[in-house]
Protein backbone atom coordinates (compact mmCIF):
# COMPACT_ATOMS: atom_id res chain seq x y z
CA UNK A 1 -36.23 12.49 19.80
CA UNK A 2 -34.39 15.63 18.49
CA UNK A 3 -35.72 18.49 18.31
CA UNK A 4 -35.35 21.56 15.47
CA UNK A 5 -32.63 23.56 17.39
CA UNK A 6 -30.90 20.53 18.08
CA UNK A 7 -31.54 18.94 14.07
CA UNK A 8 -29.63 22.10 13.34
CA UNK A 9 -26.53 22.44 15.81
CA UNK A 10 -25.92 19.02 14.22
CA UNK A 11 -26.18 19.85 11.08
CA UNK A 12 -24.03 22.75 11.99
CA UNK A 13 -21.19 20.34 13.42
CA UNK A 14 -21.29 18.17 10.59
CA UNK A 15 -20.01 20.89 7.98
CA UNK A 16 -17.98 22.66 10.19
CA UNK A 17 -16.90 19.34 11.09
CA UNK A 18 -16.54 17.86 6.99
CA UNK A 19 -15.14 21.26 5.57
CA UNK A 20 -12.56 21.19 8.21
CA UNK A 21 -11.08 18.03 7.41
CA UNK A 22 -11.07 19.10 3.40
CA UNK A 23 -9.34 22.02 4.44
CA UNK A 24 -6.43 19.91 6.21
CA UNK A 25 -6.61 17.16 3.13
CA UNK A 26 -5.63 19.96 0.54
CA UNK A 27 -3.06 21.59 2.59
CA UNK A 28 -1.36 18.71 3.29
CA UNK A 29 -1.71 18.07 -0.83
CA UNK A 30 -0.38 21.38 -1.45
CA UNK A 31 2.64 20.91 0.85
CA UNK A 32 6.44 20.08 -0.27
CA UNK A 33 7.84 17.05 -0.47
CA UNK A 34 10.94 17.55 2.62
CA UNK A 35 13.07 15.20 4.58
CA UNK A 36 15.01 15.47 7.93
CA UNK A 37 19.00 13.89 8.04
CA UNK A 38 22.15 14.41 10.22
CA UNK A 39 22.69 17.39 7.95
CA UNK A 40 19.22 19.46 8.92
CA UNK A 41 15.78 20.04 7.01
CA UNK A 42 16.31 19.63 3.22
CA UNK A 43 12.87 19.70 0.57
CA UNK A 44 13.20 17.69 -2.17
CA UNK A 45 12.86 19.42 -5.68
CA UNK A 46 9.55 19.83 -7.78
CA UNK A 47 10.84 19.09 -11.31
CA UNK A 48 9.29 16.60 -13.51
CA UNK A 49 11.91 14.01 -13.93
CA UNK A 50 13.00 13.85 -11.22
CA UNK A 51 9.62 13.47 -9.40
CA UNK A 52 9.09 10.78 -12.39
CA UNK A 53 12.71 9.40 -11.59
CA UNK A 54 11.80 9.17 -7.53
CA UNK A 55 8.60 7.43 -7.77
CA UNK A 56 9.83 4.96 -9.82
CA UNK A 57 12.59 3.97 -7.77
CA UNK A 58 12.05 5.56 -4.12
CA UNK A 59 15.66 7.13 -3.88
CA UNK A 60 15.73 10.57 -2.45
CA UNK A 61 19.12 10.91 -3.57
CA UNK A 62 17.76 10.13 -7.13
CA UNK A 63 14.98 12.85 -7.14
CA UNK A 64 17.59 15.61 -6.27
CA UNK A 65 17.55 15.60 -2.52
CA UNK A 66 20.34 17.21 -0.82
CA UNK A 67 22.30 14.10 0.70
């Protein structure tokens, strides 16, 4: 059976634990939208057509990228 100290190290772990893992989720939502080629490291533009344009059909080239 656990006892109080232990009831809270877990407790503890668990938000340290949860609050970690929201930090990561909203960075990774916060980060650009990038792909690698033959060419280098290129990030694909944020305006709204073209975002529109590229998840409707999937082509980087489309949404701007530099191909």
């Amino acid at each position: 059976m656990l006892n109080l100290i232990d009831m809270f190290w877990l407790i503890g772990l668990a938000a340290i634990s949860s609050s970690s893992l929201i930090l990561i989720v909203r960075s990774l939502h916060k980060a650009p939208e990038a792909f690698e080629d033959e060419h280098g490291f290129h990030f694909v533009r944020r305006c709204a057509g073209a975002l529109l344009h590229r998840r409707s059909s999937g082509s980087l080239k489309q949404a701007g990228a530099h191909l």
